[in-house]
PDB file of N, CA and C in Angstrom:
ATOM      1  N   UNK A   1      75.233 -19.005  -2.071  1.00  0.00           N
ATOM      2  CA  UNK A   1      73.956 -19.620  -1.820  1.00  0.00           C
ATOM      3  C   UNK A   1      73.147 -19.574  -3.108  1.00  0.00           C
ATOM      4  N   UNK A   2      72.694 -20.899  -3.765  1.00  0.00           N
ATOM      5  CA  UNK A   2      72.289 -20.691  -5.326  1.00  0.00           C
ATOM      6  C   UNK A   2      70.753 -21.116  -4.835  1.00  0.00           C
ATOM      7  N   UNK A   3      70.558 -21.254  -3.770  1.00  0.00           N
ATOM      8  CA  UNK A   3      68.557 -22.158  -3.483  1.00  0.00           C
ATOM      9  C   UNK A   3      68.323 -21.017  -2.729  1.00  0.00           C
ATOM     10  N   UNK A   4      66.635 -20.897  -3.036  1.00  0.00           N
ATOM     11  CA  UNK A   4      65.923 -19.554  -1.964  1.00  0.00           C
ATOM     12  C   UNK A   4      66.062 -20.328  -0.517  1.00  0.00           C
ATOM     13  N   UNK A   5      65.829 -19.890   0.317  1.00  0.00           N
ATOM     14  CA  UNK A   5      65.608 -20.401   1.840  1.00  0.00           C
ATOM     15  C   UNK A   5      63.741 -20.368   1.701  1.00  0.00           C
ATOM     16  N   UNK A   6      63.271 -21.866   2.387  1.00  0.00           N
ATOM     17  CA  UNK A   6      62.350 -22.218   2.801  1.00  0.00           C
ATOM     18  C   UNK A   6      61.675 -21.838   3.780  1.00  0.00           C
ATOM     19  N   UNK A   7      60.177 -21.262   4.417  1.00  0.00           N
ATOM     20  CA  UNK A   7      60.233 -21.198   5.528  1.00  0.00           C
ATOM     21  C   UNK A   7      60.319 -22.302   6.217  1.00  0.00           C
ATOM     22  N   UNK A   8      60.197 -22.108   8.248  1.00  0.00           N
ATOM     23  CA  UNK A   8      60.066 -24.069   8.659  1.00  0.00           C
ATOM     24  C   UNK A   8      58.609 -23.707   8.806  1.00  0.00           C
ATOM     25  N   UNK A   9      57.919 -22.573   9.292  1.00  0.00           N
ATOM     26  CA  UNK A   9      56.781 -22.950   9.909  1.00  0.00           C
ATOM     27  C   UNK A   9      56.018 -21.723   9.357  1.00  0.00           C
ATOM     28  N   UNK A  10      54.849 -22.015   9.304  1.00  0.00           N
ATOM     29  CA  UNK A  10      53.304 -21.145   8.839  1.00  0.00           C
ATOM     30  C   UNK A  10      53.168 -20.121  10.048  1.00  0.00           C
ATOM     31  N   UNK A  11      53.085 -18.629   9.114  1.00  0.00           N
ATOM     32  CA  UNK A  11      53.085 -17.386  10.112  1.00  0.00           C
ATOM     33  C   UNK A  11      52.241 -17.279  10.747  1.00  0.00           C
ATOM     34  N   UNK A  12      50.535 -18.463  10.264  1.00  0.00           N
ATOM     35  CA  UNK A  12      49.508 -17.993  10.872  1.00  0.00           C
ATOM     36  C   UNK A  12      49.860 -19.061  11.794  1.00  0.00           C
ATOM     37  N   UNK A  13      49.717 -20.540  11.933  1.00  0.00           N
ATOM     38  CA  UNK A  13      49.570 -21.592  12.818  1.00  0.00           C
ATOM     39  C   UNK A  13      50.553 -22.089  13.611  1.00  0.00           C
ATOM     40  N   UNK A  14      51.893 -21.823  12.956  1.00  0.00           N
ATOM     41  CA  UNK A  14      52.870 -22.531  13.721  1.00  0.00           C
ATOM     42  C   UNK A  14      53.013 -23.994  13.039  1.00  0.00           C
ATOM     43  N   UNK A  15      52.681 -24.433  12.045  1.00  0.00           N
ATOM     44  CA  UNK A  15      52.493 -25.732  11.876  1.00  0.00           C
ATOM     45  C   UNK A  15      53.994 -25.876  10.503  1.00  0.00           C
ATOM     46  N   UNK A  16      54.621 -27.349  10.647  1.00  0.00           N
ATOM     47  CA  UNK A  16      55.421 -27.320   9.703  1.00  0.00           C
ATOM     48  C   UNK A  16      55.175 -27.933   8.455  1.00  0.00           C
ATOM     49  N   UNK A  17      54.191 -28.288   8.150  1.00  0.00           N
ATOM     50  CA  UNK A  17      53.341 -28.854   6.661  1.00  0.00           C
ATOM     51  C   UNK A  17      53.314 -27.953   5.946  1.00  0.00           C
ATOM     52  N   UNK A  18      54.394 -27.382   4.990  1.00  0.00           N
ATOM     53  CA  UNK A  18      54.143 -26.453   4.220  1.00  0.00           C
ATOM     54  C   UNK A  18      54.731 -27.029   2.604  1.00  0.00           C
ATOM     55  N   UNK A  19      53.896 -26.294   1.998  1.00  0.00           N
ATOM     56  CA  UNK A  19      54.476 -27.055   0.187  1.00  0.00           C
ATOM     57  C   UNK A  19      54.259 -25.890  -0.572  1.00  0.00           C
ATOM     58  N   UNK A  20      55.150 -25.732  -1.912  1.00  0.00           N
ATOM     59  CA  UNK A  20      54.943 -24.561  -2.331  1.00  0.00           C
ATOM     60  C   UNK A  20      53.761 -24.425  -3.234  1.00  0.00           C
ATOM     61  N   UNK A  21      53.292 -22.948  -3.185  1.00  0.00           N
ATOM     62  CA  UNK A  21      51.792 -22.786  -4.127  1.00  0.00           C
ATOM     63  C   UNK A  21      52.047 -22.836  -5.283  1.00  0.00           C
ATOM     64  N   UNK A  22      51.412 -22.522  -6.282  1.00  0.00           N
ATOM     65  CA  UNK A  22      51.500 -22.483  -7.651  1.00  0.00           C
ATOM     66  C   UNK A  22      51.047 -21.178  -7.874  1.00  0.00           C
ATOM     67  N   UNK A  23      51.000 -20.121  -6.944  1.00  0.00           N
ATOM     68  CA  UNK A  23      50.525 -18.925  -7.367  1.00  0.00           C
ATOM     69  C   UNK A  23      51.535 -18.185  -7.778  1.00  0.00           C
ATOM     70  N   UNK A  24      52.519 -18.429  -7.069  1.00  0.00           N
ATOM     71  CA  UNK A  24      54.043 -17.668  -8.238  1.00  0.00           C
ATOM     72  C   UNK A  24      55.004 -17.955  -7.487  1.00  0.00           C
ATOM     73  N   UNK A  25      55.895 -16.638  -7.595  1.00  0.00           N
ATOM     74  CA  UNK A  25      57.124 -17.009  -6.980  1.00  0.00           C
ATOM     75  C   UNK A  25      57.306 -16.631  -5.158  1.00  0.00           C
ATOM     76  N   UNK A  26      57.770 -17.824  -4.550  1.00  0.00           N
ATOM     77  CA  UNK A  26      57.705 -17.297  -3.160  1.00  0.00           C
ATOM     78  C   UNK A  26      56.457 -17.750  -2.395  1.00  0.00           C
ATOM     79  N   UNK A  27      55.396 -18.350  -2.630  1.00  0.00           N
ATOM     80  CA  UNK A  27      54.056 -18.499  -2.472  1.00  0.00           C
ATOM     81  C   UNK A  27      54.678 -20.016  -1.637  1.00  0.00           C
ATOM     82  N   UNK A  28      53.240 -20.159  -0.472  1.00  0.00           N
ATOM     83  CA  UNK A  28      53.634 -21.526  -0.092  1.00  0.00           C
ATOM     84  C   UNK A  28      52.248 -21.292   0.712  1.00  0.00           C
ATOM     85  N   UNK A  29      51.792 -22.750   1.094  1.00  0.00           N
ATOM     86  CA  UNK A  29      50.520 -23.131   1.574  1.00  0.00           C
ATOM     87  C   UNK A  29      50.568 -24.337   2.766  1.00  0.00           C
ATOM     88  N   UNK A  30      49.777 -24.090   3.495  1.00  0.00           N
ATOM     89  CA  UNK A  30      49.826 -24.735   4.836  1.00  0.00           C
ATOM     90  C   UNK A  30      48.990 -25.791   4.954  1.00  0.00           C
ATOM     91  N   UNK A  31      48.841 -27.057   5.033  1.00  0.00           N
ATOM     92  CA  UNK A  31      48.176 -27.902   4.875  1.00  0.00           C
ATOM     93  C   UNK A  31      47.545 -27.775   6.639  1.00  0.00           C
ATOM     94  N   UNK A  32      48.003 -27.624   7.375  1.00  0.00           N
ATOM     95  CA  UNK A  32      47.659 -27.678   8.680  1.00  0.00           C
ATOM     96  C   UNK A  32      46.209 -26.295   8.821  1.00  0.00           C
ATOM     97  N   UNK A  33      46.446 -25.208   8.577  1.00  0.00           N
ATOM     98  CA  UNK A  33      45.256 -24.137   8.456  1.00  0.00           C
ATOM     99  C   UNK A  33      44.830 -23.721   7.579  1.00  0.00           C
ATOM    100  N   UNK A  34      44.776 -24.481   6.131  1.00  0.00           N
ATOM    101  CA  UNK A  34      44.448 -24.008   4.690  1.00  0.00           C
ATOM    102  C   UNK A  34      44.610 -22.936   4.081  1.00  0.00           C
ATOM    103  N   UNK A  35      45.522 -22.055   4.556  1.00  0.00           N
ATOM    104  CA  UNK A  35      46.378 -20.417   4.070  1.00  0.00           C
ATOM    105  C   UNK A  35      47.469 -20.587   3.109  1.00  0.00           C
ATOM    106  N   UNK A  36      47.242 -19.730   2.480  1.00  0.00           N
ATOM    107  CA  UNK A  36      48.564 -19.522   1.873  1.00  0.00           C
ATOM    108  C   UNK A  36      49.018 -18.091   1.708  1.00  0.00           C
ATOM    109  N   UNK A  37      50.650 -18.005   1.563  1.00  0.00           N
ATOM    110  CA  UNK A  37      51.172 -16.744   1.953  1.00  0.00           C
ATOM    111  C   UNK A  37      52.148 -16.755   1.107  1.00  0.00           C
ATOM    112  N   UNK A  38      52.581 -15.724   0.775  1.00  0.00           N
ATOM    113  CA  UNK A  38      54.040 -15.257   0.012  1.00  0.00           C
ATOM    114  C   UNK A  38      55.233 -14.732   1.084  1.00  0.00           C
ATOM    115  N   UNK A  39      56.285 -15.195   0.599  1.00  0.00           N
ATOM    116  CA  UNK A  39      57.331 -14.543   1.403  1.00  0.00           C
ATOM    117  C   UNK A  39      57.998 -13.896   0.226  1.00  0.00           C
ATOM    118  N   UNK A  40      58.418 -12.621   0.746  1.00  0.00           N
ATOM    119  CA  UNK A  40      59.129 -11.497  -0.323  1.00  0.00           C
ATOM    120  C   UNK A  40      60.607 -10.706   0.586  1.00  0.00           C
ATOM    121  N   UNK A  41      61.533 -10.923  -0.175  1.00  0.00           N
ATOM    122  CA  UNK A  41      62.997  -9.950   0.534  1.00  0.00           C
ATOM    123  C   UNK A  41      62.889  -8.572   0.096  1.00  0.00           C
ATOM    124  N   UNK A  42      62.879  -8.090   1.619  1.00  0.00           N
ATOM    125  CA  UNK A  42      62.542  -6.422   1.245  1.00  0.00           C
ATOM    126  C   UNK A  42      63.701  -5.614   0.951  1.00  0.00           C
ATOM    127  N   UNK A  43      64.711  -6.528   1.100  1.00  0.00           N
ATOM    128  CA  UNK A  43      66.209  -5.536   1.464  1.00  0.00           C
ATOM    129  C   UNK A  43      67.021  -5.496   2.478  1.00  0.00           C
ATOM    130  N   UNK A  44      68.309  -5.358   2.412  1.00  0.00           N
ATOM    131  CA  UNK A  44      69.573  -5.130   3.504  1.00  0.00           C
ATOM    132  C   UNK A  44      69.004  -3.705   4.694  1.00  0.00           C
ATOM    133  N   UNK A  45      69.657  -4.103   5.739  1.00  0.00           N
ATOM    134  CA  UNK A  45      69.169  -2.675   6.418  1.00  0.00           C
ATOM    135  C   UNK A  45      70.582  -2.707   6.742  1.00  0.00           C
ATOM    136  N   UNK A  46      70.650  -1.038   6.820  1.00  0.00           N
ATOM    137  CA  UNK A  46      72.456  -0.306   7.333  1.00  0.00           C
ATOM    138  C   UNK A  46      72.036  -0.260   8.495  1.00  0.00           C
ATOM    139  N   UNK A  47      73.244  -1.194   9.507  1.00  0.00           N
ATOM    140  CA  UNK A  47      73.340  -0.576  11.076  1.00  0.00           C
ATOM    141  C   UNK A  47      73.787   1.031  11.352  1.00  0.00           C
ATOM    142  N   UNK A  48      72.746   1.182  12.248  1.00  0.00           N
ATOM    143  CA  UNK A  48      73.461   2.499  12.807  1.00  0.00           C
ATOM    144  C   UNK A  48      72.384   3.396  12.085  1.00  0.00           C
ATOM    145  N   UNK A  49      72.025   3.304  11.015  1.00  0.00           N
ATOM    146  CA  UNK A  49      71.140   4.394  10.552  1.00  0.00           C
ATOM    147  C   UNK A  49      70.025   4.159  11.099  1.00  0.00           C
ATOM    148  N   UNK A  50      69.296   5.413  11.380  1.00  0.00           N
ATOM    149  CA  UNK A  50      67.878   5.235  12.651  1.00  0.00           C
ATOM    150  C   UNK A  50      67.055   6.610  11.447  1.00  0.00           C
ATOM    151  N   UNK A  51      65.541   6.079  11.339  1.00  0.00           N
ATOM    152  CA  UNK A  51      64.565   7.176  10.239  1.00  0.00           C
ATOM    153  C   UNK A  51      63.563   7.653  11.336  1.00  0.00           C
ATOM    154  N   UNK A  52      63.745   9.182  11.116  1.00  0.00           N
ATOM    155  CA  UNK A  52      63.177   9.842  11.837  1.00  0.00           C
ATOM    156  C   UNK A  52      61.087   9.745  11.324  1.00  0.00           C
ATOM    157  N   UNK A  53      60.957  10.440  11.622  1.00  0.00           N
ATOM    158  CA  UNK A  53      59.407  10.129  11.059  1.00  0.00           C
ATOM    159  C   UNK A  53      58.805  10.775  10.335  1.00  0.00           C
ATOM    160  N   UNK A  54      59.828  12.134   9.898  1.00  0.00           N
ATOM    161  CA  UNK A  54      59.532  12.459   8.695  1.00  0.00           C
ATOM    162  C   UNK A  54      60.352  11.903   7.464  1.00  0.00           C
ATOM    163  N   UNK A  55      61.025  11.107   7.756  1.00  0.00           N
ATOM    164  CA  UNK A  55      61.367  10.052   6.313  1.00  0.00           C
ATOM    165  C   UNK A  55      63.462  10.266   6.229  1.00  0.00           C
ATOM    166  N   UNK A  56      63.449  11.384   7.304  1.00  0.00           N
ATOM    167  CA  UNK A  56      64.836  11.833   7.017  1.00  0.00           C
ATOM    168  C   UNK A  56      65.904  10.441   7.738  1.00  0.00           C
ATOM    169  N   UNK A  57      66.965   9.910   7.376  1.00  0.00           N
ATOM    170  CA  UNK A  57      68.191   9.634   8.243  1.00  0.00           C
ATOM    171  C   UNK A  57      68.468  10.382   9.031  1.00  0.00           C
ATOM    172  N   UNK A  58      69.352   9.555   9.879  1.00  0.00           N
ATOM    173  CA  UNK A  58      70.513  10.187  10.893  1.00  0.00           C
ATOM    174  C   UNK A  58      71.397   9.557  11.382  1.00  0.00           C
ATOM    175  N   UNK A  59      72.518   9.410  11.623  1.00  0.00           N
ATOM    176  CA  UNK A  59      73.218   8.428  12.266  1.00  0.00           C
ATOM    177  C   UNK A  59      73.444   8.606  13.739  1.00  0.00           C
TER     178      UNK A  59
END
């Protein structure tokens, strides 16, 4: 896969009028509710591993 993935629709409205911002990378703006938002990849998650709530693993 050499292209980022697009969103289809605006997190605030639901609307599919979206074009990308010029604020950097990942940025895109909603013509339907005048917002704009970034989408960012936080990372892979391992199945099976569950974080306790003091920060530890466990399987």
């Amino acid at each position: 896969m050499s292209e980022r993935a697009a969103p289809f629709h605006c997190p605030y409205c639901g609307d599919e009028d979206l074009r990308p911002n010029d604020a950097g990378h990942g940025a895109w703006e909603c013509a339907a509710c005048n917002r704009a938002f970034q989408l960012k990849f936080l990372g892979l998650l391992a199945r099976g591993v569950q974080h306790t709530s003091s920060g530890e693993s466990q399987i």
